[in-house]
Protein backbone atom coordinates (compact mmCIF):
# COMPACT_ATOMS: atom_id res chain seq x y z
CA UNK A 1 0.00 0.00 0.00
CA UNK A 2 1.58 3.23 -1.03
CA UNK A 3 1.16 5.91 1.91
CA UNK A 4 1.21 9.93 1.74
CA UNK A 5 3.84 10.49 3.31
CA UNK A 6 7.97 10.64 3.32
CA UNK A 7 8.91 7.35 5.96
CA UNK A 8 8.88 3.75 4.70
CA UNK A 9 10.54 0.44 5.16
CA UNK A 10 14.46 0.25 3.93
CA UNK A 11 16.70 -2.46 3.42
CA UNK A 12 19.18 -2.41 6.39
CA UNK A 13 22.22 -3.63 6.83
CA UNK A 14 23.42 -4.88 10.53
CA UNK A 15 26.48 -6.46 11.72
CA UNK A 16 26.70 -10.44 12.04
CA UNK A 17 28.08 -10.07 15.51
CA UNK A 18 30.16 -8.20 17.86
CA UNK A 19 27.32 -5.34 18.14
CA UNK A 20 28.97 -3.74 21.24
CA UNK A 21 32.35 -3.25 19.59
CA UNK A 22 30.06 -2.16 16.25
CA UNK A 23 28.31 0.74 17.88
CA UNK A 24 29.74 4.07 18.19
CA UNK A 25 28.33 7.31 19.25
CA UNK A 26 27.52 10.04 16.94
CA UNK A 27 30.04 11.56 15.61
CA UNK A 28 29.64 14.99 16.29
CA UNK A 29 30.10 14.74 20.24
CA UNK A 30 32.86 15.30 21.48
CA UNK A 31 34.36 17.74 19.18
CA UNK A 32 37.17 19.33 21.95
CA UNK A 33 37.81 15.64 23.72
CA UNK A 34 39.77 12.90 21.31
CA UNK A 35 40.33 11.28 24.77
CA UNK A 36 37.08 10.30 24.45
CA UNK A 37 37.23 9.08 20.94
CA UNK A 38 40.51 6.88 21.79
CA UNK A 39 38.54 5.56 24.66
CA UNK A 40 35.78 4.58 21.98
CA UNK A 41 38.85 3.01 19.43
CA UNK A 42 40.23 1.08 22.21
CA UNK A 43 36.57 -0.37 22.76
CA UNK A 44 36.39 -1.62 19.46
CA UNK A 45 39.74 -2.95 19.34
CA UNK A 46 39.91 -4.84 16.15
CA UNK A 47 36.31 -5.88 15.77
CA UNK A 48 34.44 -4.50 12.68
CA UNK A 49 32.93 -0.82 14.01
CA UNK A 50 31.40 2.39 12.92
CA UNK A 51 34.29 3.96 13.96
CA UNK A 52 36.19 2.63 11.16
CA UNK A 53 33.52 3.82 8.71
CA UNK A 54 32.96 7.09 10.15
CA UNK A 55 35.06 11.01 10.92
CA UNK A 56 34.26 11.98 14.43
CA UNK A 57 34.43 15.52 13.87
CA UNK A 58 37.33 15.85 16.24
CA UNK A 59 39.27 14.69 13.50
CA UNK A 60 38.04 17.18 10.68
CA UNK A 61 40.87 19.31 9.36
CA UNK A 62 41.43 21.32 6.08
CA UNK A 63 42.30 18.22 4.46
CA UNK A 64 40.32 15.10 5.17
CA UNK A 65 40.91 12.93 1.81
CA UNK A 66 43.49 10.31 3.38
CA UNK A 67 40.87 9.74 6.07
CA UNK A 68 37.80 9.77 3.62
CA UNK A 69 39.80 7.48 1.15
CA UNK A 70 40.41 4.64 3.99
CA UNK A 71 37.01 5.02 5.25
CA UNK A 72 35.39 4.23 1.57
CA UNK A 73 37.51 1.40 1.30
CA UNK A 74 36.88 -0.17 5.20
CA UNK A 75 33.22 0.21 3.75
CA UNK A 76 34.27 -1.71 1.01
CA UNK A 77 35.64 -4.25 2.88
CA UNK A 78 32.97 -4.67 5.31
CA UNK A 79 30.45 -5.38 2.06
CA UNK A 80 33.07 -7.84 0.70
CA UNK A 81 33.64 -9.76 3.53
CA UNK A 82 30.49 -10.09 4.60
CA UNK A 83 30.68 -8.49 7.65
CA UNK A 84 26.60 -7.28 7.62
CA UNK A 85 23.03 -9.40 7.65
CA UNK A 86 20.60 -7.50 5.33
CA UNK A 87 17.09 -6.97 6.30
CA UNK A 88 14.85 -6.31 3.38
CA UNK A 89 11.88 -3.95 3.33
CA UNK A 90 12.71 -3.16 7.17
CA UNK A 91 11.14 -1.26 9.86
CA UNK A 92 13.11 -1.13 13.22
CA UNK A 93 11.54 -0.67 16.59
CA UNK A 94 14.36 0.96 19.00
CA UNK A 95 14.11 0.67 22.92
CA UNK A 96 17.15 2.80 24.17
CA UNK A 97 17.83 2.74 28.10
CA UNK A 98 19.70 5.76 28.64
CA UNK A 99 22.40 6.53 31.02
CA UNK A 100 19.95 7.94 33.24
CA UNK A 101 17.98 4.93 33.15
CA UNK A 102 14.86 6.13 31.26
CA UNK A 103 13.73 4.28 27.84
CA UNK A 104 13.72 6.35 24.52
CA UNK A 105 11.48 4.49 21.98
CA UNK A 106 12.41 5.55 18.59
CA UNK A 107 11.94 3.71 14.63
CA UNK A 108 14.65 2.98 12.29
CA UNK A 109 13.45 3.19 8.55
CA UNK A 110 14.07 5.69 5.72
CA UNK A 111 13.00 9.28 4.50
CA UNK A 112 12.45 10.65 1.09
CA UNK A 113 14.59 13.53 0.65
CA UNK A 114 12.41 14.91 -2.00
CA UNK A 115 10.06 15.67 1.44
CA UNK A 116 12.80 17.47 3.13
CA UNK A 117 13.51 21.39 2.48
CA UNK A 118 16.08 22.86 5.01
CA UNK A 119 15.60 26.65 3.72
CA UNK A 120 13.84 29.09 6.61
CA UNK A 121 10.22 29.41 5.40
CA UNK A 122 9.59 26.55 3.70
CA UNK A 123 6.47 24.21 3.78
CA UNK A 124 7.92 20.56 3.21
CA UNK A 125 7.06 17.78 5.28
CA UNK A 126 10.23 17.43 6.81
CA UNK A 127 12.07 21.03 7.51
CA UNK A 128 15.33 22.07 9.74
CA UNK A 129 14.82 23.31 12.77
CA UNK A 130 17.66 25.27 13.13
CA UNK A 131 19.67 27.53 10.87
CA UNK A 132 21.76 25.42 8.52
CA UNK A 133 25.29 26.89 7.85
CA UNK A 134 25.84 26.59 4.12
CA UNK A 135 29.77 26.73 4.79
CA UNK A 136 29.25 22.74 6.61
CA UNK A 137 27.77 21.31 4.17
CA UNK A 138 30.73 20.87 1.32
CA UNK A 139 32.80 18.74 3.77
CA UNK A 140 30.64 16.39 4.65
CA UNK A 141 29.39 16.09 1.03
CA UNK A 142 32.99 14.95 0.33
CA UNK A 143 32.91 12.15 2.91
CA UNK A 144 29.16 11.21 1.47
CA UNK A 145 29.62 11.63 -2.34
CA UNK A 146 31.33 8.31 -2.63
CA UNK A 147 30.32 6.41 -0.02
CA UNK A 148 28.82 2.87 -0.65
CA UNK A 149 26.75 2.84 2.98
CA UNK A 150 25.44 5.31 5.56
CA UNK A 151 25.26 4.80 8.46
CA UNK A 152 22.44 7.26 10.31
CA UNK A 153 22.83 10.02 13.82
CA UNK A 154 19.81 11.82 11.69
CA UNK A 155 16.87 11.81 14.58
CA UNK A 156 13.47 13.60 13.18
CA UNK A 157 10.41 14.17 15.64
CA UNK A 158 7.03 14.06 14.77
CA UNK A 159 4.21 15.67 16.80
CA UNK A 160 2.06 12.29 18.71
CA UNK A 161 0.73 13.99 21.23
CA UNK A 162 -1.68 11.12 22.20
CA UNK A 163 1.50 8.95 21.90
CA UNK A 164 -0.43 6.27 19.73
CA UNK A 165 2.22 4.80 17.74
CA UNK A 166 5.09 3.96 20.64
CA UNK A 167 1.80 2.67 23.24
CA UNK A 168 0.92 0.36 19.90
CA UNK A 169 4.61 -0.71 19.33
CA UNK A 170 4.98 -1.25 22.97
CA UNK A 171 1.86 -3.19 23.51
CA UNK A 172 3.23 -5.39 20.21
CA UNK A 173 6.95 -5.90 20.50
CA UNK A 174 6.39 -9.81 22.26
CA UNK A 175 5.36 -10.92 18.81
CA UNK A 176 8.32 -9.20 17.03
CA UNK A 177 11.89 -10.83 16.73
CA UNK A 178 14.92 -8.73 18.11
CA UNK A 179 17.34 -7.48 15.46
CA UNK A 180 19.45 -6.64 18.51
CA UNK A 181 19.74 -5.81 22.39
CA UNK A 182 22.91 -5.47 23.68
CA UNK A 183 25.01 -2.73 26.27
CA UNK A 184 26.74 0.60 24.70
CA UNK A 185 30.09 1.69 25.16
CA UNK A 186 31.28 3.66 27.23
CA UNK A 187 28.23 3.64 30.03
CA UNK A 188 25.99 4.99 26.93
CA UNK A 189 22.79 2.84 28.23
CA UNK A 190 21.79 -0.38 26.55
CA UNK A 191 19.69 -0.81 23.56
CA UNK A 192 17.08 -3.44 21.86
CA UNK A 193 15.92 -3.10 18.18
CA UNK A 194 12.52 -5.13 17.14
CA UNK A 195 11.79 -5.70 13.82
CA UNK A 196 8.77 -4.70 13.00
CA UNK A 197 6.33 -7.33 11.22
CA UNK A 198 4.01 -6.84 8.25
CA UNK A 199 0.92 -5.79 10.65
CA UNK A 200 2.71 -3.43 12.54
CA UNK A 201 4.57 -1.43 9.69
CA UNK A 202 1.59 -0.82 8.09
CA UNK A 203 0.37 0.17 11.47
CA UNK A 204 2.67 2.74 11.98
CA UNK A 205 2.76 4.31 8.66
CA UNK A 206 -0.99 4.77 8.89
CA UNK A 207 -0.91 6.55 11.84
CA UNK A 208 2.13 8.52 10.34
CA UNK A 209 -0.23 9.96 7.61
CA UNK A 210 -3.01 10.62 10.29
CA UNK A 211 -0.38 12.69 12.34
CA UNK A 212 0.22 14.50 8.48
CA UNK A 213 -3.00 15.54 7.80
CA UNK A 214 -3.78 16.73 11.90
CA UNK A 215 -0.61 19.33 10.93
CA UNK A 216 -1.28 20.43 7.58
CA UNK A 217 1.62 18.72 6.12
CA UNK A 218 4.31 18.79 8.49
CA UNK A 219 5.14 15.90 9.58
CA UNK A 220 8.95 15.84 10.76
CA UNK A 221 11.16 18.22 12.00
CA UNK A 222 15.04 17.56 12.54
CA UNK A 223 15.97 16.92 16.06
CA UNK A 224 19.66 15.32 15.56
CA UNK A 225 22.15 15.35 12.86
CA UNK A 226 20.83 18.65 10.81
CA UNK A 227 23.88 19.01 8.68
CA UNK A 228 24.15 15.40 7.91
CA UNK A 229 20.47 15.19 6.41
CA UNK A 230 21.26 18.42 4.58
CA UNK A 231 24.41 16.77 2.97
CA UNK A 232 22.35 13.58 1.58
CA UNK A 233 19.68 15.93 0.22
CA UNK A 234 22.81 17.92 -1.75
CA UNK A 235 24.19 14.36 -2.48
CA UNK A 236 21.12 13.36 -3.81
CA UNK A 237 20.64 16.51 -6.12
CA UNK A 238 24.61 16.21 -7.40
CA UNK A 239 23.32 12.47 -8.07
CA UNK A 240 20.02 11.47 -8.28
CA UNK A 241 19.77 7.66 -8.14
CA UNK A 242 17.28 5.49 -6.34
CA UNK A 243 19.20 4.20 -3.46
CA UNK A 244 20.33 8.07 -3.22
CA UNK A 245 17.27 9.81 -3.16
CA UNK A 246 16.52 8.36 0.39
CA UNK A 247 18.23 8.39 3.76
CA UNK A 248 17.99 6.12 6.64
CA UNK A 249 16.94 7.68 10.03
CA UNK A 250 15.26 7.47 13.60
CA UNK A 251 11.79 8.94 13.79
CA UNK A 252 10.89 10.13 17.74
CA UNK A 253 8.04 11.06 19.45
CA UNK A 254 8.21 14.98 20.67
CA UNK A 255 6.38 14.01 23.46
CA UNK A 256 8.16 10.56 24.79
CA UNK A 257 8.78 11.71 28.29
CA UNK A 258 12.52 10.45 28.49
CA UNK A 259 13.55 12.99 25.55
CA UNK A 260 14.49 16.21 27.28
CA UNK A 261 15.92 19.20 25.50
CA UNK A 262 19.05 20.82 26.90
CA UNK A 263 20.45 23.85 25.43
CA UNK A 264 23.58 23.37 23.77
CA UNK A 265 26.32 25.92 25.56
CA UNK A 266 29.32 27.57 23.62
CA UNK A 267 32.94 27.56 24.58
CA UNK A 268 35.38 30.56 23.01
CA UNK A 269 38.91 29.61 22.44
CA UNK A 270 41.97 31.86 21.81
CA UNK A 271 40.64 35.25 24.10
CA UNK A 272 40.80 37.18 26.64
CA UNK A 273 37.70 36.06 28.82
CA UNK A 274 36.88 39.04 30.80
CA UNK A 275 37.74 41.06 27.60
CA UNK A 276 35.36 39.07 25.48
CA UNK A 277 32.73 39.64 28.63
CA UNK A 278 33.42 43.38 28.63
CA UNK A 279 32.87 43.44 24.40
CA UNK A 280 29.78 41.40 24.83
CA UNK A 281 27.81 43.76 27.82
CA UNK A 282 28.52 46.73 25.87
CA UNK A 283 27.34 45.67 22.32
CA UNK A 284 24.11 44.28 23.99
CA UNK A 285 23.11 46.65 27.01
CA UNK A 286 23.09 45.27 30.37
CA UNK A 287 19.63 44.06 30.53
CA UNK A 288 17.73 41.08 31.85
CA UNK A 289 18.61 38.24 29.22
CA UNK A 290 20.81 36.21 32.01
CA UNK A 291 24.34 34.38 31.41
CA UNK A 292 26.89 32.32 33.50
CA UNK A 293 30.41 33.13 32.60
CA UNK A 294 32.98 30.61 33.49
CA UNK A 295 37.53 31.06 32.79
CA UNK A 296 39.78 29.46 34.90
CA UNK A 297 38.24 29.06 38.60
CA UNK A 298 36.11 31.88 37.66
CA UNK A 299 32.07 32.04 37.58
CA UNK A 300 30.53 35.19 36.96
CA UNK A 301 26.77 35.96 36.18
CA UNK A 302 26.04 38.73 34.03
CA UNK A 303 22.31 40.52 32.15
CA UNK A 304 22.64 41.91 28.34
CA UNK A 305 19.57 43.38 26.70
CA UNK A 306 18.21 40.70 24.35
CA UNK A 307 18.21 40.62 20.20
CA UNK A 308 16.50 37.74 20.33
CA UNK A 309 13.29 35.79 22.42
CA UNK A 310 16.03 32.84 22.86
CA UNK A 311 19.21 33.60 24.68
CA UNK A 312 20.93 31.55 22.59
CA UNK A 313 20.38 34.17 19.91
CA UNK A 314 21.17 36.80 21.84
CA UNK A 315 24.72 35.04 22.20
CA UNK A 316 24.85 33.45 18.68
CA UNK A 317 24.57 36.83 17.21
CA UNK A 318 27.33 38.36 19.45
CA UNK A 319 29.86 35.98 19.13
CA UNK A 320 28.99 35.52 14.91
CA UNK A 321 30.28 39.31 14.74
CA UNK A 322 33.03 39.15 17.28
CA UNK A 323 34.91 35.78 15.46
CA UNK A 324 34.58 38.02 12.26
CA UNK A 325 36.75 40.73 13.80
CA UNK A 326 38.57 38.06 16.23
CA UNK A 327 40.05 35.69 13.64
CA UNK A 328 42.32 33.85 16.58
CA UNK A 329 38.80 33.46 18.32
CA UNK A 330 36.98 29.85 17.68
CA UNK A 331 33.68 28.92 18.89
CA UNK A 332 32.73 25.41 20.03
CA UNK A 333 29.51 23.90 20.81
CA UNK A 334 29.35 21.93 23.98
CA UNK A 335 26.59 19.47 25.33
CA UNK A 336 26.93 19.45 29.18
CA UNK A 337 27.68 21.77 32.33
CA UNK A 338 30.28 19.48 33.35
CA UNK A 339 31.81 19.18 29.75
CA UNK A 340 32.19 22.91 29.35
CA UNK A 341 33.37 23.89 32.45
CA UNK A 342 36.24 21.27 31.90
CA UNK A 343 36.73 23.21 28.53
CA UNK A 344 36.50 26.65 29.64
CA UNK A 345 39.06 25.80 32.64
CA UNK A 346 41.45 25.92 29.66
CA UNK A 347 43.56 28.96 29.12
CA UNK A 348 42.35 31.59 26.89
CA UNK A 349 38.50 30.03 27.44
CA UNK A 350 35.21 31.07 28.00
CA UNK A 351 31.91 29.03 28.13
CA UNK A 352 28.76 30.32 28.69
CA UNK A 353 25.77 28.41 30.23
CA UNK A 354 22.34 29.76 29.57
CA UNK A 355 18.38 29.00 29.61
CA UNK A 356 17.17 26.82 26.89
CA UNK A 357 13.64 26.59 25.05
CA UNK A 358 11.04 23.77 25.87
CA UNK A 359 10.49 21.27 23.35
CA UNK A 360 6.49 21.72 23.08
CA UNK A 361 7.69 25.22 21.76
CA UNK A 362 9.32 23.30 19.06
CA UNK A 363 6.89 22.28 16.18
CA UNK A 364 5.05 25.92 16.73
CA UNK A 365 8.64 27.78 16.17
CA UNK A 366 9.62 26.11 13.55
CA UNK A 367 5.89 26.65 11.53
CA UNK A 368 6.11 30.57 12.76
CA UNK A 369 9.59 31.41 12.36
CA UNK A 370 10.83 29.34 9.65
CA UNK A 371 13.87 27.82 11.79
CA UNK A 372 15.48 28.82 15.06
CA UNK A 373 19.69 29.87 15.58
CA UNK A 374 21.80 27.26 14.61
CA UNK A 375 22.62 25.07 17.92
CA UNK A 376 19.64 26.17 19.47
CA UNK A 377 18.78 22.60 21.38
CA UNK A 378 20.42 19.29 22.26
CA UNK A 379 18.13 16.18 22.63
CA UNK A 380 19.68 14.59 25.87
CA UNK A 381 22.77 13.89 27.38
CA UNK A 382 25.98 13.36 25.11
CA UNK A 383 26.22 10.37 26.09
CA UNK A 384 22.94 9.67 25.76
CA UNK A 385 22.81 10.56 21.68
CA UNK A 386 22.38 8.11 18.67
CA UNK A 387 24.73 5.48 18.13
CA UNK A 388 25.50 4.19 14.64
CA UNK A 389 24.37 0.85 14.82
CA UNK A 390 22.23 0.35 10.95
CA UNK A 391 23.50 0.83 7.65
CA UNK A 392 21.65 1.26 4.26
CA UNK A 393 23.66 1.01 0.71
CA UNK A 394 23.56 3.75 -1.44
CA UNK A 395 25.51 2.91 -3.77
């Protein structure tokens, strides 16, 4: 039965075995801590992995073809050797038990990327939430553009407020058979994937085009992985095949009560901190818009006039003019209290921890304003993000 909307069944690829040395986090966390990521490579040891077949962005650099070239050809060799079971026609139930012990329910399949428009204003089905930055899409089309598999971080929410697909799936998943259910690295939760059987996926895609019509058309907006969905949709337009036009990702419920938003803070390298501090009061106003300032063993609280009903915009906006003018400055985007005060202990560091927006603002922001700053929101803990486990070929 063909359905009106963008999600449907894919054919996914999953490893044979070994699924806890397989799994890796998402590879843009922990952008400032490759301790982290040698942790992760120790983990796998010399087991097949994502991390072989991925760039944590810790490792981007001006030049990333050596790294791009070895991770096309582990891909390769993965398909070769027969390293993954394919699931035809595929619809993946996901049960993730987060660090903090709650369970995330989420579905595997893919999108059609002729639904998905990340320009401010438009009125696709599936639309960015936050600003994309034009300049961060190139690089990651060159680690896409010859790839043979991805492997998806992309999370999209859709708007159940009665929650009637994940209390169906849940009421179902006894009758299902497990893809997999196994622990996470690094003290990332557990997870268990179901696959889904004929009854249920058309179940689900139903009520997917119910939730469609209830919201005029939108159906998905980006929670995770903005960038990387915006590369496939410019890899599909430099190449339009089949197995290109589409891109495997997690679909999550707004409302499921273990997703929590969490603003994502920003660290400043190579400054001054109380200078930058100084700069940043005085372009803005003192006002009521509230920030905590952190460099060295110092926490300061300070009040700028707002540009913007977010405070992350009010920030965003400062610190886009002041790296223009500061061209030692860099700005990094951190997931965490603990995580960025570690960072901003650094010399020549600043973080800045501020209020974030509530995620039943999200769907109404997004239809209103078009998109929100770039960075805006993090779904959960770091540790608590997507881990590559599926793979689709799309080549």
């Amino acid at each position: 039965m063909k359905y009106n909307h963008s999600f449907s069944a894919a054919d996914i690829l999953l490893p044979k075995a070994n699924f806890e040395s397989w799994a890796t986090i998402a590879c843009d966390q922990y952008t400032s801590e490759p301790e982290y990521w040698q942790e992760v490579k120790i983990a796998a040891g010399n087991n097949p992995s994502a991390l072989n077949i991925v760039l944590p962005e810790v490792y981007l650099s001006a030049d990333n073809s050596e790294r791009i070239n070895t991770i096309n050809k582990n891909m390769q060799e993965y398909i070769d050797n027969n390293v993954f079971n394919e699931y035809k026609d595929s619809v993946i139930f996901v049960e993730r038990i987060q660090s903090d012990g709650k369970c995330r329910r989420g579905i595997v399949g893919k999108i059609d990327l002729e639904c998905y428009d990340y320009r401010a204003g438009t009125t696709a089905e599936i639309r960015a939430t936050e600003q994309t930055v034009l300049s961060r899409i190139p690089p990651r089309v060159e680690i896409r553009k010859n790839a043979p598999l991805e492997l998806p971080h992309v999370m999209l929410l859709f708007d159940d407020v009665e929650d009637k697909i994940f209390s169906y799936l849940a009421a179902s998943k006894n009758r299902f058979n497990k893809a997999y259910d196994f622990t996470l690295m690094c003290n990332a939760g557990s997870i268990t994937g179901y696959l889904l059987d004929d009854e249920a996926k058309s179940t689900v895609l139903s009520l997917l085009e119910e939730l469609k019509q209830q919201n005029d058309g939108f159906l998905f907006c980006v929670g995770d992985g903005n960038h990387s969905l915006a590369t496939a949709k410019e890899c599909y337009n430099l190449n339009k095949t089949e197995a290109s036009r589409y891109a495997l990702t997690e679909i999550v419920n707004i409302h499921d009560t273990a997703l929590e938003f969490e603003p994502i803070y920003r660290v400043v390298f190579g400054v001054e901190p109380q200078s930058l501090i100084n700069d940043f009061v005085k372009a803005m106003g003192e006002g009521s818009q509230t920030f905590k300032c952190y460099y060295g063993d110092t926490e300061i609280e300070i009040g700028v006039n707002p540009t913007a009903k977010l405070a992350v915009g009010t920030l965003q906006t400062f610190l886009d003019e002041y790296v223009k003018n500061h061209t030692e400055a860099e700005v990094d985007y951190i997931h965490g209290e603990d995580s960025l005060k570690k960072l901003a202990s650094r010399p020549n560091a600043i973080g800045f921890i501020f209020d974030g927006m509530q995620k039943s603002e999200l769907f109404e922001a997004v239809n209103a304003d078009g998109s929100l700053p770039r960075k805006t929101f993090s779904m959960g803990h770091a540790d608590d993000k997507r881990f590559y486990i599926e793979a689709r070929k799309i080549k």
